[in-house]
N, C-alpha and C. Protein backbone atom coordinates (compact mmCIF):
# COMPACT_ATOMS: atom_id res chain seq x y z
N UNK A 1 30.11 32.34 6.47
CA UNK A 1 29.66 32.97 7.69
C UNK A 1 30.88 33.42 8.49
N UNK A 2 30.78 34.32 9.27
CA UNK A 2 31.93 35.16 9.99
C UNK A 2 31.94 34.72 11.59
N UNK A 3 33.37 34.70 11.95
CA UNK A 3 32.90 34.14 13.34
C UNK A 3 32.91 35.51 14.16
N UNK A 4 32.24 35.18 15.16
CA UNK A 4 32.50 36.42 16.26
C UNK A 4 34.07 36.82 16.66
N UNK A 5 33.61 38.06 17.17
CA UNK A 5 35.08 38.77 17.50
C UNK A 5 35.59 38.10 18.61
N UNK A 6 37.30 37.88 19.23
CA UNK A 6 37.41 36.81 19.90
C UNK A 6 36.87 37.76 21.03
N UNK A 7 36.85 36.73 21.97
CA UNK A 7 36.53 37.06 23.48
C UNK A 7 34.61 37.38 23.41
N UNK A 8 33.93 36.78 21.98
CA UNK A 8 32.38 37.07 22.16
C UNK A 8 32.11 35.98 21.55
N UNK A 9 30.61 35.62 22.13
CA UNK A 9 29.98 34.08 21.91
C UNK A 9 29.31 35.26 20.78
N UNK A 10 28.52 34.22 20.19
CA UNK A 10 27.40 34.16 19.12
C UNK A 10 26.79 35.08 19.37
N UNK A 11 26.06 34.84 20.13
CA UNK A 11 24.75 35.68 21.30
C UNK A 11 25.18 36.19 23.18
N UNK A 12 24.74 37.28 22.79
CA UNK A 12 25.40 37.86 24.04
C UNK A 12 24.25 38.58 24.28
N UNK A 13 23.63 39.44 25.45
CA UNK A 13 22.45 39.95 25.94
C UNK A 13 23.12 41.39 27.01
N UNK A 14 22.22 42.62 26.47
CA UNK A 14 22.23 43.20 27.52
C UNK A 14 20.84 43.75 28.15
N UNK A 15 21.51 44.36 29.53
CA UNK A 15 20.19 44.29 30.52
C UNK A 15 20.10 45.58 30.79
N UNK A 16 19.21 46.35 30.97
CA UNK A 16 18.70 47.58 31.69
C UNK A 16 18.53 47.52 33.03
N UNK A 17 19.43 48.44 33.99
CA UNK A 17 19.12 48.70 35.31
C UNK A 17 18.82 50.14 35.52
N UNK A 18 17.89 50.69 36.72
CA UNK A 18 18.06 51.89 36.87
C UNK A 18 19.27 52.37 37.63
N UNK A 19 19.85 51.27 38.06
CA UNK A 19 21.03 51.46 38.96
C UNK A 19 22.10 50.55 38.79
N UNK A 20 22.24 51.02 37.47
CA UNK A 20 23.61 50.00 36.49
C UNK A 20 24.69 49.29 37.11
N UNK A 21 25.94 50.80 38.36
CA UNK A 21 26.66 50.52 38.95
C UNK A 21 26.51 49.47 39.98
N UNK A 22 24.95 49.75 40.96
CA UNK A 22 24.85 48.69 41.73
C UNK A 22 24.80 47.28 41.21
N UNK A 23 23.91 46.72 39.95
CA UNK A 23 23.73 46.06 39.64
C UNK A 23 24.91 45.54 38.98
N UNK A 24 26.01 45.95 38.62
CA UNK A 24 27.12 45.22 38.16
C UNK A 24 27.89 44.87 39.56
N UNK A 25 27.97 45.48 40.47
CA UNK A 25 28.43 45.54 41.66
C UNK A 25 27.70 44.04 42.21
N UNK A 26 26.49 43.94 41.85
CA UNK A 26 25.33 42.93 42.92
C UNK A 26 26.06 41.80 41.90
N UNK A 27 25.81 41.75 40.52
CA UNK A 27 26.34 40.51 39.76
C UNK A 27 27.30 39.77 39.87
N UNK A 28 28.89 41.03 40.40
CA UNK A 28 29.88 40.34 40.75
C UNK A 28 29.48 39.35 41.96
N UNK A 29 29.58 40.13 43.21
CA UNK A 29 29.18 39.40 44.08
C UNK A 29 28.10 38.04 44.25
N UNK A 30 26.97 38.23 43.95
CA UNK A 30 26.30 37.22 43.50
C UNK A 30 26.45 36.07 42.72
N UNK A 31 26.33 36.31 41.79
CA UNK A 31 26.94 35.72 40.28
C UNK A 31 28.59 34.98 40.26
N UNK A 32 29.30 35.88 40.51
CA UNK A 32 30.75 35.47 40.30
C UNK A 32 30.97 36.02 38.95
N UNK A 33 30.10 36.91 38.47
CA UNK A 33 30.57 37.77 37.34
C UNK A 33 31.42 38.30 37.46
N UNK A 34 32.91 38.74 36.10
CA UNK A 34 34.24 39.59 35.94
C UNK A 34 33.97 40.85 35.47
N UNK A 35 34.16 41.68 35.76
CA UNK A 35 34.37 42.82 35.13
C UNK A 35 35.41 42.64 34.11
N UNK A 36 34.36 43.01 32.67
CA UNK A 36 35.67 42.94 31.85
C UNK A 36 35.64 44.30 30.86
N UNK A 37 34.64 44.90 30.86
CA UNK A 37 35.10 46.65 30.75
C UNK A 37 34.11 47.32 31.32
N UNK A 38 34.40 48.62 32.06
CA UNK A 38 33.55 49.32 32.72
C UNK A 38 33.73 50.64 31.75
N UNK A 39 33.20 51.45 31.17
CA UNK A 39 33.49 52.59 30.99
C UNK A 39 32.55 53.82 31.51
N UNK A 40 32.79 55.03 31.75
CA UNK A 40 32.36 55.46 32.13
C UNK A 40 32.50 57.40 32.17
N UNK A 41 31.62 57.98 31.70
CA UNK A 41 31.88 59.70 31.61
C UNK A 41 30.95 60.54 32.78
N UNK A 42 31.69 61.13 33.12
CA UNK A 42 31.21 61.97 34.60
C UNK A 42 30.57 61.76 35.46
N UNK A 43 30.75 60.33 35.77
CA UNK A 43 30.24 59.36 36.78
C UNK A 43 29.07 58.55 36.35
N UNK A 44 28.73 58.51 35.02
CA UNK A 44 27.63 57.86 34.33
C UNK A 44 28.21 56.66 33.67
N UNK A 45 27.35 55.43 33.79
CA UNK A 45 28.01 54.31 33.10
C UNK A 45 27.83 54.89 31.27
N UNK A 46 28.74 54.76 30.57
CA UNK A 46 27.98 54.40 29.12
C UNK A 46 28.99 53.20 28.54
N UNK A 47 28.83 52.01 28.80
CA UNK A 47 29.31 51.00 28.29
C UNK A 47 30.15 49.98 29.26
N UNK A 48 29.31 48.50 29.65
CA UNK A 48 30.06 47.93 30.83
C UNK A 48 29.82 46.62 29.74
N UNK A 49 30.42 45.22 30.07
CA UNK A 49 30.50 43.98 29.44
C UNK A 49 30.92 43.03 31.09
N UNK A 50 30.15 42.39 31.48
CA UNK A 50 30.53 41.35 32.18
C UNK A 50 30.76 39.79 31.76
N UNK A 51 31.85 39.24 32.23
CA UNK A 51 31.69 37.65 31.53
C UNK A 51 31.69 36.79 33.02
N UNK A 52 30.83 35.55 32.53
CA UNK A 52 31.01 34.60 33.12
C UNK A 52 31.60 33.22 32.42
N UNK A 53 32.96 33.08 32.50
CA UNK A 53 33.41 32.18 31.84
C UNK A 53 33.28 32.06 30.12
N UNK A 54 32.60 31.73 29.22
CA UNK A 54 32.74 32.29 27.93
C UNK A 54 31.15 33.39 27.71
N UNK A 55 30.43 33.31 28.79
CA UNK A 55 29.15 34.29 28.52
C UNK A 55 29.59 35.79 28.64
N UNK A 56 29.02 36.53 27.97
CA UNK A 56 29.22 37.86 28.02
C UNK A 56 27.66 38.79 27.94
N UNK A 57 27.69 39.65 29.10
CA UNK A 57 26.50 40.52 29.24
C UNK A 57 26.87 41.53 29.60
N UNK A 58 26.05 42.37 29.22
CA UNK A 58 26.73 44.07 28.96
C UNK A 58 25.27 44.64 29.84
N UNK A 59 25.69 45.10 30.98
CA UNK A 59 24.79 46.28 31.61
C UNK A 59 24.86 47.53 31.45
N UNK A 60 23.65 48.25 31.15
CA UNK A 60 23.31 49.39 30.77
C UNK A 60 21.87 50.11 31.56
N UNK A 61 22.30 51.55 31.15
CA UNK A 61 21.45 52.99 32.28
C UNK A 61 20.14 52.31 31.54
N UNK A 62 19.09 52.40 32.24
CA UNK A 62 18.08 52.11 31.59
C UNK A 62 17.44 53.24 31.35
N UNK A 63 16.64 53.63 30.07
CA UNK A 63 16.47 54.97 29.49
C UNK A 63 15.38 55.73 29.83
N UNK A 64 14.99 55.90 30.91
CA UNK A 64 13.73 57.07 31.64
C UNK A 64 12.38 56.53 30.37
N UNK A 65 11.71 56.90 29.26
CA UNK A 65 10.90 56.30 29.15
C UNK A 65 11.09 55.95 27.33
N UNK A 66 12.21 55.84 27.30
CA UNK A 66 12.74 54.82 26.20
C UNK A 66 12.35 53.57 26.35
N UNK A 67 13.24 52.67 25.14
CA UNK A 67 12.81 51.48 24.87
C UNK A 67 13.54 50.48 25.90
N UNK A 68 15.08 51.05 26.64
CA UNK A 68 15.80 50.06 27.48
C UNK A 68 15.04 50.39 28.54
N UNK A 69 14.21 49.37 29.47
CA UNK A 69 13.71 49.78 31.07
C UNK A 69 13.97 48.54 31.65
N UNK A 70 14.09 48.97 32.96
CA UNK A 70 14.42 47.67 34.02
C UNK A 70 12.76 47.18 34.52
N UNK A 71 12.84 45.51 34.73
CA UNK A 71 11.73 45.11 35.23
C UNK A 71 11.07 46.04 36.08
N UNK A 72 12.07 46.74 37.38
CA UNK A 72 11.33 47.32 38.36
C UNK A 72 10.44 48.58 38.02
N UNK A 73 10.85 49.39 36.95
CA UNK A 73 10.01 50.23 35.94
C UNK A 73 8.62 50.00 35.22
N UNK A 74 8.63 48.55 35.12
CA UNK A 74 7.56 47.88 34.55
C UNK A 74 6.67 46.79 35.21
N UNK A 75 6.45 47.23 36.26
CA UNK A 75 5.81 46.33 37.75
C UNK A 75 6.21 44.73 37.48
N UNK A 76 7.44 44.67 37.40
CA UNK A 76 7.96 43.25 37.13
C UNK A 76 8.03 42.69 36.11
N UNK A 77 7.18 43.41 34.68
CA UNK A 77 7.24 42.46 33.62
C UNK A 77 8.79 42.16 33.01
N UNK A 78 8.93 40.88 32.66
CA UNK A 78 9.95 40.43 31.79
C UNK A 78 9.57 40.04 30.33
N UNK A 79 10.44 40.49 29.39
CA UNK A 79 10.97 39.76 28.44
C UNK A 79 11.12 38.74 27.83
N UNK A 80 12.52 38.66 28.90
CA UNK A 80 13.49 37.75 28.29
C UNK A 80 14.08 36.87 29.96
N UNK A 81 14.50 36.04 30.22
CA UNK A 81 15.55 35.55 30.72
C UNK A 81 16.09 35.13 30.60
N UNK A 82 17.99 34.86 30.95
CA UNK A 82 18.59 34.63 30.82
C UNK A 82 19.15 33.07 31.18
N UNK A 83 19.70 32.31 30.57
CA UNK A 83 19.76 31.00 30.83
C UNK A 83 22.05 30.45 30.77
N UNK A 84 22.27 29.93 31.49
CA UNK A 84 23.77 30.12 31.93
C UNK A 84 23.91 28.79 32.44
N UNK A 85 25.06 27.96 31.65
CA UNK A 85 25.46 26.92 32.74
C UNK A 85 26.33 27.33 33.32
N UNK A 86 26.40 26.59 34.42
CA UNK A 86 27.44 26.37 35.70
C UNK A 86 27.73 25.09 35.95
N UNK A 87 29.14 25.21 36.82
CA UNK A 87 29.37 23.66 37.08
C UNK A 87 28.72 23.13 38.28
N UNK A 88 27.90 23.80 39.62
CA UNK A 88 27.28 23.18 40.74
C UNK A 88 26.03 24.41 41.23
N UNK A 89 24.76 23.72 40.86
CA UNK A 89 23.37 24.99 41.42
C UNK A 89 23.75 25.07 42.29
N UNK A 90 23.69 24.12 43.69
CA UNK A 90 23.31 24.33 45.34
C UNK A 90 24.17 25.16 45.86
N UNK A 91 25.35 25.23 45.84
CA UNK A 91 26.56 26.39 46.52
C UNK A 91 26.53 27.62 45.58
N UNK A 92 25.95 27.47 44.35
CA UNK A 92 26.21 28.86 43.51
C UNK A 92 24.28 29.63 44.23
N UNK A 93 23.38 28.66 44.25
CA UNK A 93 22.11 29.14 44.73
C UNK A 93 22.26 29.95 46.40
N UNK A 94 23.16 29.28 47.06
CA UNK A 94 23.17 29.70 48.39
C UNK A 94 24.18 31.12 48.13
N UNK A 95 25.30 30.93 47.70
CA UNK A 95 25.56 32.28 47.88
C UNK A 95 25.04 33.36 47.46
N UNK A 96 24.48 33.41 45.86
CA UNK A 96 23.49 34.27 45.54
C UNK A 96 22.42 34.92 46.41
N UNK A 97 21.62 33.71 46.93
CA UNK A 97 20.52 33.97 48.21
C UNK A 97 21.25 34.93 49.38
N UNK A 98 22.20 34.64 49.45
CA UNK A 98 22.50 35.20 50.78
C UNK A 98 23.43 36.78 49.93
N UNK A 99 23.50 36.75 49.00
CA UNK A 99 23.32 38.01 48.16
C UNK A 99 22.23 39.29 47.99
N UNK A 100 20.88 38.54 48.04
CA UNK A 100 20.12 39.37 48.10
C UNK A 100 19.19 38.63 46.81
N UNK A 101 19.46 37.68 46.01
CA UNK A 101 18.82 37.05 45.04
C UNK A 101 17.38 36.33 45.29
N UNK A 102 16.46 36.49 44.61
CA UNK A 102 15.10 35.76 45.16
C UNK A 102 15.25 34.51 44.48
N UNK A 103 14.93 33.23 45.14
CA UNK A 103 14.76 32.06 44.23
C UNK A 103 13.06 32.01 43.84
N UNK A 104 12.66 32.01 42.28
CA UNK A 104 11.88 31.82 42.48
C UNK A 104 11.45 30.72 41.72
N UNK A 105 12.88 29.80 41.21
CA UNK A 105 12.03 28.30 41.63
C UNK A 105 13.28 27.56 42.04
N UNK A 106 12.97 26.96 43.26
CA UNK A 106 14.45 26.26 43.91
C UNK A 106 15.53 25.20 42.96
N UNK A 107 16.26 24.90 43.46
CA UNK A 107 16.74 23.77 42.61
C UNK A 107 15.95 22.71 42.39
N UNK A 108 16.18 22.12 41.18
CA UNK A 108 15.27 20.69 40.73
C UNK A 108 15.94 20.36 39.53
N UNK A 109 15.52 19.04 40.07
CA UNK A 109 16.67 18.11 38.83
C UNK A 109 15.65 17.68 38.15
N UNK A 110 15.78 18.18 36.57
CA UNK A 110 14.76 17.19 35.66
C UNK A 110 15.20 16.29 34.63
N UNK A 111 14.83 15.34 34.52
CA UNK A 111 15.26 14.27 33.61
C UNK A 111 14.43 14.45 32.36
N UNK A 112 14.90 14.42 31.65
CA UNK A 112 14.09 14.57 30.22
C UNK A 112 14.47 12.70 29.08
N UNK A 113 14.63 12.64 30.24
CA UNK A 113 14.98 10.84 29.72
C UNK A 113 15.98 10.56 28.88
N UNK A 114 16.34 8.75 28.47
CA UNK A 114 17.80 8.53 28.69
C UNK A 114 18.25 9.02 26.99
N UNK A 115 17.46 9.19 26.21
CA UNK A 115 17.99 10.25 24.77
C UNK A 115 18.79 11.38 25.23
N UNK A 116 18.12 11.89 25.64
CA UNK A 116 18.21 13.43 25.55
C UNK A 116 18.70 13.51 26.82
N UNK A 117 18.46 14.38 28.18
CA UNK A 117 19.85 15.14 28.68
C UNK A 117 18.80 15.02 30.66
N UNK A 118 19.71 15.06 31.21
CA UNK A 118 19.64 15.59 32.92
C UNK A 118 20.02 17.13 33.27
N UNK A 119 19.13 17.83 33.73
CA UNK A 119 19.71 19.03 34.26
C UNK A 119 19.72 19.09 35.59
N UNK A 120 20.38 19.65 36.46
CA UNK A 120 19.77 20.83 37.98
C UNK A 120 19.81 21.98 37.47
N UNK A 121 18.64 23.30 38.08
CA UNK A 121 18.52 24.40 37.78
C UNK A 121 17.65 24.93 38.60
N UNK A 122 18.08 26.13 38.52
CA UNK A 122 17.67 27.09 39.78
C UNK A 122 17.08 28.24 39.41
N UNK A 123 15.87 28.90 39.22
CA UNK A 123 15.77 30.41 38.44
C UNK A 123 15.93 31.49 39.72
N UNK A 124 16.22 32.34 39.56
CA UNK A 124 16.64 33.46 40.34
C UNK A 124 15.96 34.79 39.99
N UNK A 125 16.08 35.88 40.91
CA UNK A 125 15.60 37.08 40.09
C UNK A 125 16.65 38.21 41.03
N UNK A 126 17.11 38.99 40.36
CA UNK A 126 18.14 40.25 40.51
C UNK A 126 17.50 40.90 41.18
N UNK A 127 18.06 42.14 41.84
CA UNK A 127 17.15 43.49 42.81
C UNK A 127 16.45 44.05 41.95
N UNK A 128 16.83 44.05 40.54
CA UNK A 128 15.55 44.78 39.84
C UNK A 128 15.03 44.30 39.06
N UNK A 129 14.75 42.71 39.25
CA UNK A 129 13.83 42.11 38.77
C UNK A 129 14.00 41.17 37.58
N UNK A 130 14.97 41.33 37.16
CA UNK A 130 15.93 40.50 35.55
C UNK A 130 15.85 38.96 36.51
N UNK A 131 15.23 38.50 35.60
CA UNK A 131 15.31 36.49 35.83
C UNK A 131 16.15 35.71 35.07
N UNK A 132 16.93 34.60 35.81
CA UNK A 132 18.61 34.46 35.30
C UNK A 132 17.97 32.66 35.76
N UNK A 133 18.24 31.93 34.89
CA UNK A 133 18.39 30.39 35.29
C UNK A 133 19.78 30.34 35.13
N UNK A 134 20.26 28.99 36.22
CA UNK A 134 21.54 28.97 36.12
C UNK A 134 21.42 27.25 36.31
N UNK A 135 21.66 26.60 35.22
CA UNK A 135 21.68 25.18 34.67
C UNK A 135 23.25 24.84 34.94
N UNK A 136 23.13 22.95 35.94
CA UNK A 136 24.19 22.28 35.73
C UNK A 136 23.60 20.72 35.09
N UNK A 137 24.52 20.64 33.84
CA UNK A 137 23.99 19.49 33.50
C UNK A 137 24.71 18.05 34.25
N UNK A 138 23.84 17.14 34.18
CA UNK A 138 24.15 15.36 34.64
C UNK A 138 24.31 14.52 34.25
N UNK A 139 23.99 14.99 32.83
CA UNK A 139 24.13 13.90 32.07
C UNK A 139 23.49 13.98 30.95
N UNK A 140 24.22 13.45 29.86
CA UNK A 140 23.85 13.44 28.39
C UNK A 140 23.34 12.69 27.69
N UNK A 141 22.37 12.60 26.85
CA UNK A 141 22.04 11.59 26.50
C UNK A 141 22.66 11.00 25.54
């Protein structure tokens, strides 16, 4: 088996916005996402990659009535969401919120008992609707 190219996990995800630039713009801020390539021809994104620490997500134009569309295109339906640890929910939840992020399920710590593992986690949803959990674990079993 082949490993990934360096600087890429296994699995990496990209997202459809109708408003790519903002939404990489909202991620930094929010998120604490890096810009780690933007490219771009006559003011049109075609190819961005954001990382958060070893995660990597690539935002993209979402395609008028192609197969890439943003939730807000599709009266909210999702997919997929995205799932991300972090090292602390409550200060990463508040700044997001005060970003513009909806919580739509607050922090909560669940124990899945003393085998298996402790989380806190927070689900969130972007301006156009992409749902992002952002997991800190407590403990291992």
């Amino acid at each position: 088996m082949r490993l990934s190219p360096p600087g890429w996990p296994r699995l990496s995800s990209a997202l459809y916005y109708d408003d790519p630039l903002a939404a990489i713009d909202w991620l930094v801020t929010a998120f604490g996402f890096a810009v780690r390539v933007k490219i771009m021809d006559d003011g049109r994104l075609v190819h961005s990659e954001l990382t958060l620490d070893e995660a990597v997500v690539m935002v993209a134009s979402a395609h008028g009535d192609g197969p890439g569309q943003s939730p807000r295109a599709l009266d909210g339906a999702n997919t997929q969401s995205l799932a991300l640890y972090i090292d602390e929910v409550d200060d990463f939840t508040a700044r997001a919120e005060a970003a513009g992020a909806v919580v739509l399920k607050p922090p909560t710590t669940t124990d899945y008992g003393p085998e298996w593992w402790s989380d806190r986690s927070v689900e969130l949803a972007d301006p156009e609707g992409h749902r992002w959990w952002f997991m800190q674990r407590l403990r291992t079993g």
